[in-house]
PDB file of N, CA and C in Angstrom:
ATOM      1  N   UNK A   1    -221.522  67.382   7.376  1.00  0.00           N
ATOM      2  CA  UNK A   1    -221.618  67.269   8.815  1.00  0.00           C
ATOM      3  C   UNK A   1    -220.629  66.201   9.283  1.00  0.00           C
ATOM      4  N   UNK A   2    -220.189  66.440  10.195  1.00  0.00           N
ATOM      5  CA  UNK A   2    -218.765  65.447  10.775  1.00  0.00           C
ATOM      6  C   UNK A   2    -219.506  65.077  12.157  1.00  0.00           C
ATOM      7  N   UNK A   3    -218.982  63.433  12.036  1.00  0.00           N
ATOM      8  CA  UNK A   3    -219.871  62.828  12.944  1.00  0.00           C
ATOM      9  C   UNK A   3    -219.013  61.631  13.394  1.00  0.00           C
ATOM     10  N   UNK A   4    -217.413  62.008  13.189  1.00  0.00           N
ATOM     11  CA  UNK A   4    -216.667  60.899  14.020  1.00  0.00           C
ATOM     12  C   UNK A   4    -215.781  61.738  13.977  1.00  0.00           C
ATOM     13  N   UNK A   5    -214.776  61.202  14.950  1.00  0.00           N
ATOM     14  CA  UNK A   5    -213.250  61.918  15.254  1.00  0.00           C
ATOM     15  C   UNK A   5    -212.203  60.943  16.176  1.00  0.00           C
ATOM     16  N   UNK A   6    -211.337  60.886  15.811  1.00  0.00           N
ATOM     17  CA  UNK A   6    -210.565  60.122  16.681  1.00  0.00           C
ATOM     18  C   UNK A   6    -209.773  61.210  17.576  1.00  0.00           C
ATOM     19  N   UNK A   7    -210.136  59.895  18.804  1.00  0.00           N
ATOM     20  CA  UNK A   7    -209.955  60.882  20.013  1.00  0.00           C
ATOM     21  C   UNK A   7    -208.446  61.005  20.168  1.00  0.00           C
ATOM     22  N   UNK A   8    -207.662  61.255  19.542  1.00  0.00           N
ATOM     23  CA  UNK A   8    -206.205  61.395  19.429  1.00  0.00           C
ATOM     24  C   UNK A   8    -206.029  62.547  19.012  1.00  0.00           C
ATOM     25  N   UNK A   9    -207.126  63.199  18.143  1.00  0.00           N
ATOM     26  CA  UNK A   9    -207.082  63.927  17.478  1.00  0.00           C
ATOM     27  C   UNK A   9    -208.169  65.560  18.029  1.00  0.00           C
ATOM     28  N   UNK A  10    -208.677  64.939  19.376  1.00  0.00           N
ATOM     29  CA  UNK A  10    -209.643  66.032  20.279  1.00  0.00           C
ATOM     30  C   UNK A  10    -208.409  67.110  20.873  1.00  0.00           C
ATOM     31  N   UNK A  11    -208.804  68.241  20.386  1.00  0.00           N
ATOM     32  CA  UNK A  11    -207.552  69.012  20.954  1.00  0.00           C
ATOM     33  C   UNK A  11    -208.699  70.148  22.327  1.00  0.00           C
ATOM     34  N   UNK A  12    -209.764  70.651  21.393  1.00  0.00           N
ATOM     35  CA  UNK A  12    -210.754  71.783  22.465  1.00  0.00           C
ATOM     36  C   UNK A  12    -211.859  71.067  22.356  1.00  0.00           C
ATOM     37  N   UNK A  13    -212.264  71.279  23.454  1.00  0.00           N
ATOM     38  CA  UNK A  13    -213.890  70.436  23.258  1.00  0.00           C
ATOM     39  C   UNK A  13    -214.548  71.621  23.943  1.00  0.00           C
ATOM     40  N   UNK A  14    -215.677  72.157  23.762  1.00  0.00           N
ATOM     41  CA  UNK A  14    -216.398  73.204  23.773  1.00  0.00           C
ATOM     42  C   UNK A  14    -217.699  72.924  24.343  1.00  0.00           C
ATOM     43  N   UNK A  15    -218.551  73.251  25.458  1.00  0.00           N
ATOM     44  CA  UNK A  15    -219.397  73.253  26.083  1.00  0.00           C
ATOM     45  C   UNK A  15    -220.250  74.499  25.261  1.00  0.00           C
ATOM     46  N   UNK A  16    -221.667  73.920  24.762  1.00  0.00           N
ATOM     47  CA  UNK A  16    -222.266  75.441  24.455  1.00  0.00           C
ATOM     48  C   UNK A  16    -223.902  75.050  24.942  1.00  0.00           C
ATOM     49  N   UNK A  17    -224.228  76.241  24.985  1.00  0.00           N
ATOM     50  CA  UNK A  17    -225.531  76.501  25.850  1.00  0.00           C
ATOM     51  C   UNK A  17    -225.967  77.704  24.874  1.00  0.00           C
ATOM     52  N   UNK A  18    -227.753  77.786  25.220  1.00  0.00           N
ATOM     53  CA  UNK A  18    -228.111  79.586  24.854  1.00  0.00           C
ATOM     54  C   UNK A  18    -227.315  80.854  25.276  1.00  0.00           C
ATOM     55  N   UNK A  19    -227.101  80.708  26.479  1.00  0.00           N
ATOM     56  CA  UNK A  19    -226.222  82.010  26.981  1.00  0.00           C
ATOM     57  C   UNK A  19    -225.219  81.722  26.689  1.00  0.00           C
ATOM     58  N   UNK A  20    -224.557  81.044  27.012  1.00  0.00           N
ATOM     59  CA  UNK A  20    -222.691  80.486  27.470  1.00  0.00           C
ATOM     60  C   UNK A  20    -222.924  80.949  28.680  1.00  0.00           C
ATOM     61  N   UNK A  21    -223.836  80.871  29.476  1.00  0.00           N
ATOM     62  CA  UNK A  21    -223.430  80.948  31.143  1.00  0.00           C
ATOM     63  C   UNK A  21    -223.237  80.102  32.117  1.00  0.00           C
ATOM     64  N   UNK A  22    -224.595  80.056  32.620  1.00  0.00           N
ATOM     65  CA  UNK A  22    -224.460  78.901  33.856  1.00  0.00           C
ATOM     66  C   UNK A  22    -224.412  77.400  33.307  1.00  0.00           C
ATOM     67  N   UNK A  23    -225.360  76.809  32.408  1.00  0.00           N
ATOM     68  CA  UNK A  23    -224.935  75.308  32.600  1.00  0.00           C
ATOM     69  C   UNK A  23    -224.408  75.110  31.757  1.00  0.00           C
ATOM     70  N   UNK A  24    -223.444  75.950  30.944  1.00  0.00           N
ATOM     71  CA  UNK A  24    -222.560  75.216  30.257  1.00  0.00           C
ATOM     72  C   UNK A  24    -220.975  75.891  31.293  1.00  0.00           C
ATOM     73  N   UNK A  25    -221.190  76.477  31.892  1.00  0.00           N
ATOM     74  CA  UNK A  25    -220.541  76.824  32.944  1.00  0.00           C
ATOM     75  C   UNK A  25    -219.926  75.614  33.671  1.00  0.00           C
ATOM     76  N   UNK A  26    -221.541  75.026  34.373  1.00  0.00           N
ATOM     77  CA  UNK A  26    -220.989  74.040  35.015  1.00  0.00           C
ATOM     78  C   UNK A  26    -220.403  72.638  34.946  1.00  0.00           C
ATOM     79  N   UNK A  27    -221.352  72.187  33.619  1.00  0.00           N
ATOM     80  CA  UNK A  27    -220.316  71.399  32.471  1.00  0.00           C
ATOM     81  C   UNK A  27    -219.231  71.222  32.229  1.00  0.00           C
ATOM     82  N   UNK A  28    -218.878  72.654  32.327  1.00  0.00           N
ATOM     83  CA  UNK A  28    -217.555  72.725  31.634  1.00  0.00           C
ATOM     84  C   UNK A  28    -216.451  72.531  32.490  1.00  0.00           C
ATOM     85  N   UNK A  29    -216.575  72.842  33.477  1.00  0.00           N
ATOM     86  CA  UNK A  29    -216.116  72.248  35.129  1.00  0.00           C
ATOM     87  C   UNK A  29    -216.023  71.281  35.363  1.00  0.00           C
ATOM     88  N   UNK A  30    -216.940  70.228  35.147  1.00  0.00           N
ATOM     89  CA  UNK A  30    -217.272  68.979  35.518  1.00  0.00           C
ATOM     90  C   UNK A  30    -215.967  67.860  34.501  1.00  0.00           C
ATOM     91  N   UNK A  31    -215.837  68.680  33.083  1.00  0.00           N
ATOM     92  CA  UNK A  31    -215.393  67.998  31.915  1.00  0.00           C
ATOM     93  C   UNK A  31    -213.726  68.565  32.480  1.00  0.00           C
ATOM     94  N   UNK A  32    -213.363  69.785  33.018  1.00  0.00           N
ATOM     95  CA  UNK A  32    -212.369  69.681  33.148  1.00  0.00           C
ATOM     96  C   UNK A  32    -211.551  69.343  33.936  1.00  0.00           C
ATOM     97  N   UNK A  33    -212.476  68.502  35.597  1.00  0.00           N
ATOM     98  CA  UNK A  33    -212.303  68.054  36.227  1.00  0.00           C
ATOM     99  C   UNK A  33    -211.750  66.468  35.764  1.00  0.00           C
ATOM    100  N   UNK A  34    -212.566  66.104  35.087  1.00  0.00           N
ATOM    101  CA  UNK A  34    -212.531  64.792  34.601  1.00  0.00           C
ATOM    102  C   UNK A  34    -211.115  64.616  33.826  1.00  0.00           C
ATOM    103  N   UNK A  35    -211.135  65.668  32.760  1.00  0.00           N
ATOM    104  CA  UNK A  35    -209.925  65.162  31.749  1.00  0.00           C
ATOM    105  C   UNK A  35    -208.950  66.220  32.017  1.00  0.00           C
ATOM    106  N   UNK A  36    -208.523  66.701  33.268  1.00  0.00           N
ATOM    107  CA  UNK A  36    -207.354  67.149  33.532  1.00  0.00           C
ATOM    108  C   UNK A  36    -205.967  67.066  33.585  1.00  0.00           C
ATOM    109  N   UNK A  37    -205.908  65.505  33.354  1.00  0.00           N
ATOM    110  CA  UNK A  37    -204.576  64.884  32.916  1.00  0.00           C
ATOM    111  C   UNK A  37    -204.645  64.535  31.631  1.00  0.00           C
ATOM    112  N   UNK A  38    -205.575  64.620  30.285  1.00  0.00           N
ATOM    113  CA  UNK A  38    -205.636  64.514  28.955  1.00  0.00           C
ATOM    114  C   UNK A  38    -205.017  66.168  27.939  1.00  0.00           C
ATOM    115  N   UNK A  39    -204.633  66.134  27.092  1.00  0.00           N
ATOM    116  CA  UNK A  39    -204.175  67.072  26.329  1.00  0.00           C
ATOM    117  C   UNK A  39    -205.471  67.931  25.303  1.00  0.00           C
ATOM    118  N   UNK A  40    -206.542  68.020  25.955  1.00  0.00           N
ATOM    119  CA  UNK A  40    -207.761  68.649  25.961  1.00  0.00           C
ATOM    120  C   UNK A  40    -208.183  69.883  26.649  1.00  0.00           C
ATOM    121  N   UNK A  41    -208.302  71.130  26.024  1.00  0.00           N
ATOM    122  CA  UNK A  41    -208.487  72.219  26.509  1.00  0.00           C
ATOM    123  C   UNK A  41    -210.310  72.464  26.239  1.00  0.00           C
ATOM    124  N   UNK A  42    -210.375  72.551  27.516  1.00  0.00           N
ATOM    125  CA  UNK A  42    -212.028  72.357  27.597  1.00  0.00           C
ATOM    126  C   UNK A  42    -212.655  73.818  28.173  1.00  0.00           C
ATOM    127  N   UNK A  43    -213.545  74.499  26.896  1.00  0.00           N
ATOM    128  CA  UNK A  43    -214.536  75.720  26.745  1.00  0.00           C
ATOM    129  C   UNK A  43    -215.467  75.883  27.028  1.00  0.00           C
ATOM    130  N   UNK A  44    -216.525  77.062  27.740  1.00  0.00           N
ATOM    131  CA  UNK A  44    -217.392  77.193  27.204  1.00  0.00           C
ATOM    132  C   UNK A  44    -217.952  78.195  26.814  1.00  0.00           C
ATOM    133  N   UNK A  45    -219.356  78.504  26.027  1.00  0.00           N
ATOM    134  CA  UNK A  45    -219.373  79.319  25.073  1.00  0.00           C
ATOM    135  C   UNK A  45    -221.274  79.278  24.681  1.00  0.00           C
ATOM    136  N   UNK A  46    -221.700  80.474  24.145  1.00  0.00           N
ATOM    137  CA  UNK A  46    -222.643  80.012  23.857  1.00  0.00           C
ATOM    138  C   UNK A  46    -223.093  79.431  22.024  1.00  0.00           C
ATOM    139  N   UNK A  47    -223.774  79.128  22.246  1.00  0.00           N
ATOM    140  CA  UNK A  47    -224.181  77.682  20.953  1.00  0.00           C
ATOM    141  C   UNK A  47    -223.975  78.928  19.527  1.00  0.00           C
ATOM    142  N   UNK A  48    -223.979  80.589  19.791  1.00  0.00           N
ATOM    143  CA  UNK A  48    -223.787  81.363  18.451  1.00  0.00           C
ATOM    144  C   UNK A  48    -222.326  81.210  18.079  1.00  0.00           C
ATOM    145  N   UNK A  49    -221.560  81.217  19.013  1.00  0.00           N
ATOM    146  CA  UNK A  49    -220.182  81.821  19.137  1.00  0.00           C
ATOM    147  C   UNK A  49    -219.406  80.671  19.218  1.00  0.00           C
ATOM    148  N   UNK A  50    -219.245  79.578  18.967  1.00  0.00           N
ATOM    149  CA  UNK A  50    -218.170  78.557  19.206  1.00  0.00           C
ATOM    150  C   UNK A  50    -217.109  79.038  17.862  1.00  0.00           C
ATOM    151  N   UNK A  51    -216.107  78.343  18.960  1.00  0.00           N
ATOM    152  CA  UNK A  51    -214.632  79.035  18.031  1.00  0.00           C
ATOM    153  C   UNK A  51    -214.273  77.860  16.927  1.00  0.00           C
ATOM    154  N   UNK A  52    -214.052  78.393  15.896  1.00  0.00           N
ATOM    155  CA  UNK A  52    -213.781  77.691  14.822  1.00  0.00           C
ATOM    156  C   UNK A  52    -212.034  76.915  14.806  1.00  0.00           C
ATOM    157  N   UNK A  53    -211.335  76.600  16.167  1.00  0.00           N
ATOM    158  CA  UNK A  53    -210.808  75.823  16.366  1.00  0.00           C
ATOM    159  C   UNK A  53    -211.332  74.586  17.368  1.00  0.00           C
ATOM    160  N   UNK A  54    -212.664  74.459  18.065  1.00  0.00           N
ATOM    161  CA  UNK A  54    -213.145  73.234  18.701  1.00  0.00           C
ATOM    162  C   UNK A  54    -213.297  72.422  17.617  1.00  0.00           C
ATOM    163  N   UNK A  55    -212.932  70.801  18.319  1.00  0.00           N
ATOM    164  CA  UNK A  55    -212.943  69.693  17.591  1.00  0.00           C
ATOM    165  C   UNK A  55    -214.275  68.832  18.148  1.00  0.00           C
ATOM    166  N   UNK A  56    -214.406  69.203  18.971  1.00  0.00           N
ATOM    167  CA  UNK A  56    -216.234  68.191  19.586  1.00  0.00           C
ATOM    168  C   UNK A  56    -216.585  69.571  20.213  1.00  0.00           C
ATOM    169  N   UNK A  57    -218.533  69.866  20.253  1.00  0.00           N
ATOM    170  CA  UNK A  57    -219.042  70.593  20.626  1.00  0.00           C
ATOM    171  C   UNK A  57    -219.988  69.751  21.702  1.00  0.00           C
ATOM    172  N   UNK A  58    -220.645  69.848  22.825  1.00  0.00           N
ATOM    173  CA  UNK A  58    -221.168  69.121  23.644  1.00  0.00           C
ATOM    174  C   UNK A  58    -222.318  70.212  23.427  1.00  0.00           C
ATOM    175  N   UNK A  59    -223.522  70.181  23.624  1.00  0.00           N
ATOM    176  CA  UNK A  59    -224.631  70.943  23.995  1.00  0.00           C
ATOM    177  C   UNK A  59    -225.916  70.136  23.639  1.00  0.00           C
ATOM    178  N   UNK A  60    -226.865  70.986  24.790  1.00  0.00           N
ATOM    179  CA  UNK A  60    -228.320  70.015  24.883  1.00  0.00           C
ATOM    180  C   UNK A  60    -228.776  69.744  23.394  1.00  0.00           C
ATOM    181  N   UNK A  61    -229.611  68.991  23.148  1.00  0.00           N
ATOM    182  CA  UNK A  61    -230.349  67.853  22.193  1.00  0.00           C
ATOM    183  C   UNK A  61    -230.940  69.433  21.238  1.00  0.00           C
ATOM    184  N   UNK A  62    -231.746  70.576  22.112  1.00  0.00           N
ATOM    185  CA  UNK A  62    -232.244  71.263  21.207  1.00  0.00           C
ATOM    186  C   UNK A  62    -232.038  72.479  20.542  1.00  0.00           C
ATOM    187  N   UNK A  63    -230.424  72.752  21.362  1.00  0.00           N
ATOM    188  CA  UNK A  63    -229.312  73.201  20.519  1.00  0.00           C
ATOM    189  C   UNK A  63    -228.479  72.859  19.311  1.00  0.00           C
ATOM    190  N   UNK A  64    -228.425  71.418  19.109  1.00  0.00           N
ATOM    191  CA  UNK A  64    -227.489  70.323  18.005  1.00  0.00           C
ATOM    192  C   UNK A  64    -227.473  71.688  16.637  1.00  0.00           C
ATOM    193  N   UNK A  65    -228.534  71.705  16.245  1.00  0.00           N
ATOM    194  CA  UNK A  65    -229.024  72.149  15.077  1.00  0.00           C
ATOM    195  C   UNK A  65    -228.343  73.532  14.885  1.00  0.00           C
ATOM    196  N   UNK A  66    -228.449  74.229  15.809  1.00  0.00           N
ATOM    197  CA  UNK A  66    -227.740  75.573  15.586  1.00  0.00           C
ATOM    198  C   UNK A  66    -226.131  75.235  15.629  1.00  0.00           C
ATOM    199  N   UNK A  67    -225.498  74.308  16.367  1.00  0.00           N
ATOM    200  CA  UNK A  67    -223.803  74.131  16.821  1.00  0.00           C
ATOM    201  C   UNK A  67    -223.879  73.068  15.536  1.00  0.00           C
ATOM    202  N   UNK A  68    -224.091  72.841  14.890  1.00  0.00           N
ATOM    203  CA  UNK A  68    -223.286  72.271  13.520  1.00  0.00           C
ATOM    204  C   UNK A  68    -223.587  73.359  12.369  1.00  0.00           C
ATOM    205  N   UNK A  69    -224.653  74.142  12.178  1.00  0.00           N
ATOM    206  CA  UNK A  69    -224.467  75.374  11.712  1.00  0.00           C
ATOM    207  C   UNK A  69    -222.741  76.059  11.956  1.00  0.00           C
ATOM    208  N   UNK A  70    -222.901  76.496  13.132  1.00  0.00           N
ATOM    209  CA  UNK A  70    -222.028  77.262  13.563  1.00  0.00           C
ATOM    210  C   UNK A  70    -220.615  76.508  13.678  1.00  0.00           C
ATOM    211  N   UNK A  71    -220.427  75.449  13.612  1.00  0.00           N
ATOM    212  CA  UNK A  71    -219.373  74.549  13.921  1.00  0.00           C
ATOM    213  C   UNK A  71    -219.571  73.602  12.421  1.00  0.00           C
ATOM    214  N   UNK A  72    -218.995  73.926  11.797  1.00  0.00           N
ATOM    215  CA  UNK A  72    -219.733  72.714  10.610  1.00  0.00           C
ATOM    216  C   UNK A  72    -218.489  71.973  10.732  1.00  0.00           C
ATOM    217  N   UNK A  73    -216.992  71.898  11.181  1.00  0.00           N
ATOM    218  CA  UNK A  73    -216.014  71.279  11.035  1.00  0.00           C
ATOM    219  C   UNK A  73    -215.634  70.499  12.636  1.00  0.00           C
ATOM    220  N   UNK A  74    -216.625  70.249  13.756  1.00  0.00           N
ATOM    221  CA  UNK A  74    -216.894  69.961  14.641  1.00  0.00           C
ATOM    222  C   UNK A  74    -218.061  68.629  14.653  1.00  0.00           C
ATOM    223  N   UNK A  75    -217.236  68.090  15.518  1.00  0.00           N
ATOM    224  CA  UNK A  75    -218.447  66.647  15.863  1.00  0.00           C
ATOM    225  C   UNK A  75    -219.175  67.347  16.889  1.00  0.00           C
ATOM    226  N   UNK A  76    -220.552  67.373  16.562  1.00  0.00           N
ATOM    227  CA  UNK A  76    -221.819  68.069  17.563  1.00  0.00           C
ATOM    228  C   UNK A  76    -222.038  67.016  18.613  1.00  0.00           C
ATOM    229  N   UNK A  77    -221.643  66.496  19.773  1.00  0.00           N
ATOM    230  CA  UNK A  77    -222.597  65.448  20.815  1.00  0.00           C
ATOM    231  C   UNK A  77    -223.946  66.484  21.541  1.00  0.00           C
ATOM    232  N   UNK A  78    -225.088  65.935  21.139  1.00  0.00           N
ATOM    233  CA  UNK A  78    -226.006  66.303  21.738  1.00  0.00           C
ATOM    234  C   UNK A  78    -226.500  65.393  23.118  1.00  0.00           C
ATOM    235  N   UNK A  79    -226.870  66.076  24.231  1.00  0.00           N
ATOM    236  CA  UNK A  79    -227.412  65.715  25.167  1.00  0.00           C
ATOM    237  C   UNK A  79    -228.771  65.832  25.951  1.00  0.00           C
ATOM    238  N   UNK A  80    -229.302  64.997  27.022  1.00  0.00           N
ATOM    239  CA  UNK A  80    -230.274  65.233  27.206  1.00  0.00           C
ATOM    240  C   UNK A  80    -230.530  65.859  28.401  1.00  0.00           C
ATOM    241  N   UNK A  81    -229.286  65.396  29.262  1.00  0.00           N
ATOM    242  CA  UNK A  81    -229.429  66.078  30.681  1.00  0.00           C
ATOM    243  C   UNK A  81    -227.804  66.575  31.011  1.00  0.00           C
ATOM    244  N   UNK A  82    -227.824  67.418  31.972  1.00  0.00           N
ATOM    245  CA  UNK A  82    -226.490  68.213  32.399  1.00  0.00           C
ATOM    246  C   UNK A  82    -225.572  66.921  33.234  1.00  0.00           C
ATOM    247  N   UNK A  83    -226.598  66.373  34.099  1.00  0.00           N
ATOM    248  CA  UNK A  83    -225.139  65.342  34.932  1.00  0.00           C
ATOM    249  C   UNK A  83    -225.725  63.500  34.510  1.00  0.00           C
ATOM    250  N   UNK A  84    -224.533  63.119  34.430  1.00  0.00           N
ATOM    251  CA  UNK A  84    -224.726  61.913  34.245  1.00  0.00           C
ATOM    252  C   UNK A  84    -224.882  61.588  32.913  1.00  0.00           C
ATOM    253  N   UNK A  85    -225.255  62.427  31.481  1.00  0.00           N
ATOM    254  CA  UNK A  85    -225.791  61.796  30.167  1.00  0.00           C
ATOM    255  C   UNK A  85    -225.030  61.059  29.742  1.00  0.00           C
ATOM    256  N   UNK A  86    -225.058  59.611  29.227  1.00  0.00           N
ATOM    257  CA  UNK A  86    -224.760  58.841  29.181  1.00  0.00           C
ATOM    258  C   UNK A  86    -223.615  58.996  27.651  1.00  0.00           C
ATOM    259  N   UNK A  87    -224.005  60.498  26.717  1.00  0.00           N
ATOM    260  CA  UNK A  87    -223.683  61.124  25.450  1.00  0.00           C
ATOM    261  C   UNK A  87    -222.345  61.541  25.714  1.00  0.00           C
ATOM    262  N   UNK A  88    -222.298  62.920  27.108  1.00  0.00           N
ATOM    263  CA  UNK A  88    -221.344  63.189  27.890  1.00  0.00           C
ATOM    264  C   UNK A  88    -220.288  62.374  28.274  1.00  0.00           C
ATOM    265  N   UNK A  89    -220.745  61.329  28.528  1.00  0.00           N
ATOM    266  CA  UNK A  89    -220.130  60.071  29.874  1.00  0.00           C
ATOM    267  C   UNK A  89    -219.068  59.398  27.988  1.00  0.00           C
ATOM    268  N   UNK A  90    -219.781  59.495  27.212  1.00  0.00           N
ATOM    269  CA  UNK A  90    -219.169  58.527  25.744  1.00  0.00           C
ATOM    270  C   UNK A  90    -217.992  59.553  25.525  1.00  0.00           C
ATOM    271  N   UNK A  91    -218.449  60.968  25.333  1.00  0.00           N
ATOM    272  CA  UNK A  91    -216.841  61.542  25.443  1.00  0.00           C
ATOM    273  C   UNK A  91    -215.746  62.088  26.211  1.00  0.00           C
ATOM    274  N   UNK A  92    -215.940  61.859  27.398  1.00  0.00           N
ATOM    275  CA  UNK A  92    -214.914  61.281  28.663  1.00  0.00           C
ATOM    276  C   UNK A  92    -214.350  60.248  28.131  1.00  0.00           C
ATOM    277  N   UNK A  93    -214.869  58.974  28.006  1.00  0.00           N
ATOM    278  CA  UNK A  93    -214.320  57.635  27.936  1.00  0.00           C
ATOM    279  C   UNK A  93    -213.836  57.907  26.555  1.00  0.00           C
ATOM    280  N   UNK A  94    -214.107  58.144  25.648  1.00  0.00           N
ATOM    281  CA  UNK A  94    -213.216  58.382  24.406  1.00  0.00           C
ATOM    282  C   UNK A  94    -211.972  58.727  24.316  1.00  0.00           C
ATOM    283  N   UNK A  95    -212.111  60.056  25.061  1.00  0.00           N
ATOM    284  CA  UNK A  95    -210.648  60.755  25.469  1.00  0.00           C
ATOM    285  C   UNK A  95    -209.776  60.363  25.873  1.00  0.00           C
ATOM    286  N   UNK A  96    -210.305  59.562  27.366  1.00  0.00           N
ATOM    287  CA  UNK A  96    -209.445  58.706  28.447  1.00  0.00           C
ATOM    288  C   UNK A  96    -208.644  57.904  27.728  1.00  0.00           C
ATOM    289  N   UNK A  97    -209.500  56.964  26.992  1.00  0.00           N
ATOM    290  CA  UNK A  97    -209.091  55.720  26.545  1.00  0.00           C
ATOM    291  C   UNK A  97    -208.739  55.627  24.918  1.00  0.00           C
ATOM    292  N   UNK A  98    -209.106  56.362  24.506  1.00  0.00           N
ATOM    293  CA  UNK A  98    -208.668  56.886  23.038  1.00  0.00           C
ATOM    294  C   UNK A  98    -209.833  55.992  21.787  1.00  0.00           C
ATOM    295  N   UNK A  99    -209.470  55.638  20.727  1.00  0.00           N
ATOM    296  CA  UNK A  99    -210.697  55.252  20.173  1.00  0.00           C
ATOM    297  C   UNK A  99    -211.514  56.350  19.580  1.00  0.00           C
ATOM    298  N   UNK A 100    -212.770  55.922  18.587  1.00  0.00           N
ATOM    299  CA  UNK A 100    -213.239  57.098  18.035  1.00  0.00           C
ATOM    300  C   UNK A 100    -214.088  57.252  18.553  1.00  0.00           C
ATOM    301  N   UNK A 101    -214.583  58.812  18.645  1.00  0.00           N
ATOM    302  CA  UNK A 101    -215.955  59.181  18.832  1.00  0.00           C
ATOM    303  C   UNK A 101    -216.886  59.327  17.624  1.00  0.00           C
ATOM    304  N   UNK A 102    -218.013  58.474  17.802  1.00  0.00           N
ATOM    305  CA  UNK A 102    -219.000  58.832  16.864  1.00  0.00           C
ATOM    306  C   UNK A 102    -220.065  59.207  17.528  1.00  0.00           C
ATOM    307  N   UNK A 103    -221.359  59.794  16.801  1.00  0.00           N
ATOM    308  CA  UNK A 103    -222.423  60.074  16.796  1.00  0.00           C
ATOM    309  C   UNK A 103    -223.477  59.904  16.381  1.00  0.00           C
TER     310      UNK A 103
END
């Protein structure tokens, strides 16, 4: 299980949800709003199907378990809520500012 990454090295970061619809939808919006001037191509997808080129997977706390299954070469950030998680908010500022992400 991979549980750091240097953020130099974040190329897709992947939003996943049960469906891949709406709130990783809107997530995924929110993330590409944010890091639109970073060299980060930001997905989303649902938690079966992530592409085996994402380098961080973002999805709720009781998804984790299935997206490192499915992602085993991916840093999993689990979260607890859609706006504001403080998990979310750690890999923004990673990106921005470079430095590693852990978990």
């Amino acid at each position: 299980m991979v549980t750091t990454i240097d953020a130099k090295d974040i190329r897709k970061l992947v939003i996943a949800c049960d469906a891949g619809m709406g709130s990783s939808v809107m997530l995924a919006g929110q993330l590409r709003k944010a890091l639109k001037k970073q060299p980060v191509e930001v997905a989303h997808t649902p938690v079966d199907s992530i592409p085996p080129d994402a380098d961080v997977v973002v999805c709720h706390r009781g998804l984790a378990e299935r997206a490192r299954r499915g992602a085993p070469d991916a840093v999993v950030v689990p979260f607890e809520v859609y706006i504001g998680d403080p998990a979310v908010n750690q890999v923004v500022a990673a990106i921005k500012d470079g430095g590693v992400l852990s978990v």
